[in-house]
N, C-alpha and C. Protein backbone atom coordinates (compact mmCIF):
# COMPACT_ATOMS: atom_id res chain seq x y z
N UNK A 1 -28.07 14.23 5.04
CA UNK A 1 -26.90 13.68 4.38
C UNK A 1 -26.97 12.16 4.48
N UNK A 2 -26.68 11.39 3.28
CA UNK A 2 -26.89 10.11 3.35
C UNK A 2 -25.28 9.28 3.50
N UNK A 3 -24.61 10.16 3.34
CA UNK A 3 -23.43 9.29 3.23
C UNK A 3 -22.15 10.21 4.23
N UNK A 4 -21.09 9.52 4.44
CA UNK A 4 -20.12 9.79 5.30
C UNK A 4 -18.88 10.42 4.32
N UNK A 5 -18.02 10.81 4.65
CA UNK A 5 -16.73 10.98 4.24
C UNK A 5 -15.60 10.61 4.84
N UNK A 6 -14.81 9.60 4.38
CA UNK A 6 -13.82 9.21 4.95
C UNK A 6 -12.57 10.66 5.26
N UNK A 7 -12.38 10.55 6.78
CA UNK A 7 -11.16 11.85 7.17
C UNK A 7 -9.96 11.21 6.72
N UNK A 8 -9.74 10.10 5.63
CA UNK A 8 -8.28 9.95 6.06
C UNK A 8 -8.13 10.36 4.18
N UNK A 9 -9.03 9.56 3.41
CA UNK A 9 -8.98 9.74 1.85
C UNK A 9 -10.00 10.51 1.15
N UNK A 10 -11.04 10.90 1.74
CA UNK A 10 -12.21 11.69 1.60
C UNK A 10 -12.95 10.93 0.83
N UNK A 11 -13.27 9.84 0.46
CA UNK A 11 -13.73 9.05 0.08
C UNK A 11 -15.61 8.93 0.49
N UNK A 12 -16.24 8.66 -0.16
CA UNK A 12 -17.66 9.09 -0.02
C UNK A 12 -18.42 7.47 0.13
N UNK A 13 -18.96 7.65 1.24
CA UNK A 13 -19.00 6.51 1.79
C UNK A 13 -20.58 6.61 2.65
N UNK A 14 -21.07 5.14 1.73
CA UNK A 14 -22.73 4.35 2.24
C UNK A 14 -22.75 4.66 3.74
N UNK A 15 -23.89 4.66 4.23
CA UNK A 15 -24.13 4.54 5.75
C UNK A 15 -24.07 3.17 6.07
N UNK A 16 -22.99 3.25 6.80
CA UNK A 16 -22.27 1.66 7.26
C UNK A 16 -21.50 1.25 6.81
N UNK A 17 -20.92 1.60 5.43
CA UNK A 17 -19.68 1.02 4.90
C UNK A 17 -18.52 1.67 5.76
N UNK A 18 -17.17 0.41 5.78
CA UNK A 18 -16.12 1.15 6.18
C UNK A 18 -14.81 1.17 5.25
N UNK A 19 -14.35 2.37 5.05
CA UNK A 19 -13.34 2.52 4.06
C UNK A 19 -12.32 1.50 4.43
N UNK A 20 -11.45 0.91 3.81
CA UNK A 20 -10.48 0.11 3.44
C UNK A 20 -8.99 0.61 3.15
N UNK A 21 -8.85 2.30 3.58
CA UNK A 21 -8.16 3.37 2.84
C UNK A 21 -6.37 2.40 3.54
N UNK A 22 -7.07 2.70 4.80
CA UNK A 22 -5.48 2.36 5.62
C UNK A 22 -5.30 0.99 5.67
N UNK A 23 -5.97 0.22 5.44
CA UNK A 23 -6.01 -1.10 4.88
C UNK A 23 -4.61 -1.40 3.56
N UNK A 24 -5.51 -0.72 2.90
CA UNK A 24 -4.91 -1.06 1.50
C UNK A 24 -3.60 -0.26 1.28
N UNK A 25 -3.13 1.12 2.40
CA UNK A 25 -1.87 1.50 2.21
C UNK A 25 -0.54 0.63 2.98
N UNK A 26 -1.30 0.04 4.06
CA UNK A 26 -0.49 -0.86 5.10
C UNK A 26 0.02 -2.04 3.68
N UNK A 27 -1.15 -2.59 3.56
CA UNK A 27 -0.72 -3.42 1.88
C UNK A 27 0.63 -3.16 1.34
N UNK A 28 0.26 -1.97 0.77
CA UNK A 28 1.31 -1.43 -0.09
C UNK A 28 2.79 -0.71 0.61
N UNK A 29 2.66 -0.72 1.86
CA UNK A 29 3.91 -0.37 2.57
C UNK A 29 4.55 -1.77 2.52
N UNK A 30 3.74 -2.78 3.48
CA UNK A 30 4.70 -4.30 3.47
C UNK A 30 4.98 -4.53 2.10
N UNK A 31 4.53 -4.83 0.96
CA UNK A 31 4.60 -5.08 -0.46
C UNK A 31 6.19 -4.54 -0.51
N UNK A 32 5.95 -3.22 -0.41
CA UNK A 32 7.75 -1.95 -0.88
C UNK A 32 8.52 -2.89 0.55
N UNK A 33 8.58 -3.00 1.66
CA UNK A 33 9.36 -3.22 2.50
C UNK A 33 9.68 -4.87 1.70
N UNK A 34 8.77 -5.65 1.63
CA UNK A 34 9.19 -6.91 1.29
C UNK A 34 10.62 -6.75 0.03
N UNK A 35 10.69 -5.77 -0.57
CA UNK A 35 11.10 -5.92 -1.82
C UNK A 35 12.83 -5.45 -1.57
N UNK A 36 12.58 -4.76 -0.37
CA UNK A 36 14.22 -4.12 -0.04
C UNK A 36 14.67 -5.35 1.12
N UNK A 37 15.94 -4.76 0.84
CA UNK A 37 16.96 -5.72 1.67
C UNK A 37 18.05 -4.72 1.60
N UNK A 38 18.62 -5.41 2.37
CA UNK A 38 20.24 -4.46 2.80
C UNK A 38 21.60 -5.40 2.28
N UNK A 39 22.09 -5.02 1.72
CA UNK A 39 23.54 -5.62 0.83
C UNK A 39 24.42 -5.57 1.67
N UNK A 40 25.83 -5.55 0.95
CA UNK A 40 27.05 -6.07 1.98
C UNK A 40 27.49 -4.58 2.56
N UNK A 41 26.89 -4.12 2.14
CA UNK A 41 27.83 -2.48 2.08
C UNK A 41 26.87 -1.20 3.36
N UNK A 42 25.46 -2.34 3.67
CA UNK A 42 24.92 -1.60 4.40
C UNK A 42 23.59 -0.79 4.19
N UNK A 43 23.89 -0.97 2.36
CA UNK A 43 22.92 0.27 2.31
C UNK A 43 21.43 -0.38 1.60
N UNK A 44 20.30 0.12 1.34
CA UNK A 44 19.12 -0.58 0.98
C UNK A 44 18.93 -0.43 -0.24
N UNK A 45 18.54 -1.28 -0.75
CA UNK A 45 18.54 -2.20 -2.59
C UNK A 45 16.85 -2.98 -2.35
N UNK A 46 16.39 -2.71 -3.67
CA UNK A 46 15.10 -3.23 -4.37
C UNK A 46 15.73 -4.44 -4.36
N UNK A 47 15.18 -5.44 -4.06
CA UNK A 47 15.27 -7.15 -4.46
C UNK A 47 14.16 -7.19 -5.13
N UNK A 48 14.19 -7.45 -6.51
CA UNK A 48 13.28 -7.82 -7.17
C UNK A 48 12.76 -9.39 -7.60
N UNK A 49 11.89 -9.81 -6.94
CA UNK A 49 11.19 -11.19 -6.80
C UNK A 49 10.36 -11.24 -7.85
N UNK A 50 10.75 -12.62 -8.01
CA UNK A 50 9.64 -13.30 -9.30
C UNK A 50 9.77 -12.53 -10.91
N UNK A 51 9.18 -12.65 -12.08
CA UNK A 51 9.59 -12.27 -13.19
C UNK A 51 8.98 -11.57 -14.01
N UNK A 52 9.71 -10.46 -14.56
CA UNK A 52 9.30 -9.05 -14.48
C UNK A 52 9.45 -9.20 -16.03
N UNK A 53 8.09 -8.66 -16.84
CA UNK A 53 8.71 -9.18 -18.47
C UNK A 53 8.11 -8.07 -19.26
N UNK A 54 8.98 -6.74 -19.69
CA UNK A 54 8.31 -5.98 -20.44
C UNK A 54 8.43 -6.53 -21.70
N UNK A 55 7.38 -6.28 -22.41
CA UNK A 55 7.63 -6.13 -24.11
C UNK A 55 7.58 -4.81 -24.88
């Protein structure tokens, strides 16, 4: 077998590479935490930063 499998994403992986899996979810947890805040009332609300432009 030439390659590994990551146990966390199963991800198929070079001899010696190291997955980035929990890396990149830690990312995306602070990202969502950055975005909430708590209002007057207690309870948790999306703060949406910077400018959001569908067409």
């Amino acid at each position: 077998m030439y390659y590994r499998i990551c146990s966390n994403c199963g991800a198929n992986l070079d001899p010696g590479e190291r997955c980035d899996c929990e890396e990149e979810r830690q990312k995306q947890t602070d990202r969502i935490i950055s975005m909430m805040k708590i209002n007057k009332d207690g309870q948790y609300e999306l703060a949406m930063v910077g400018g959001c432009t569908w067409n």
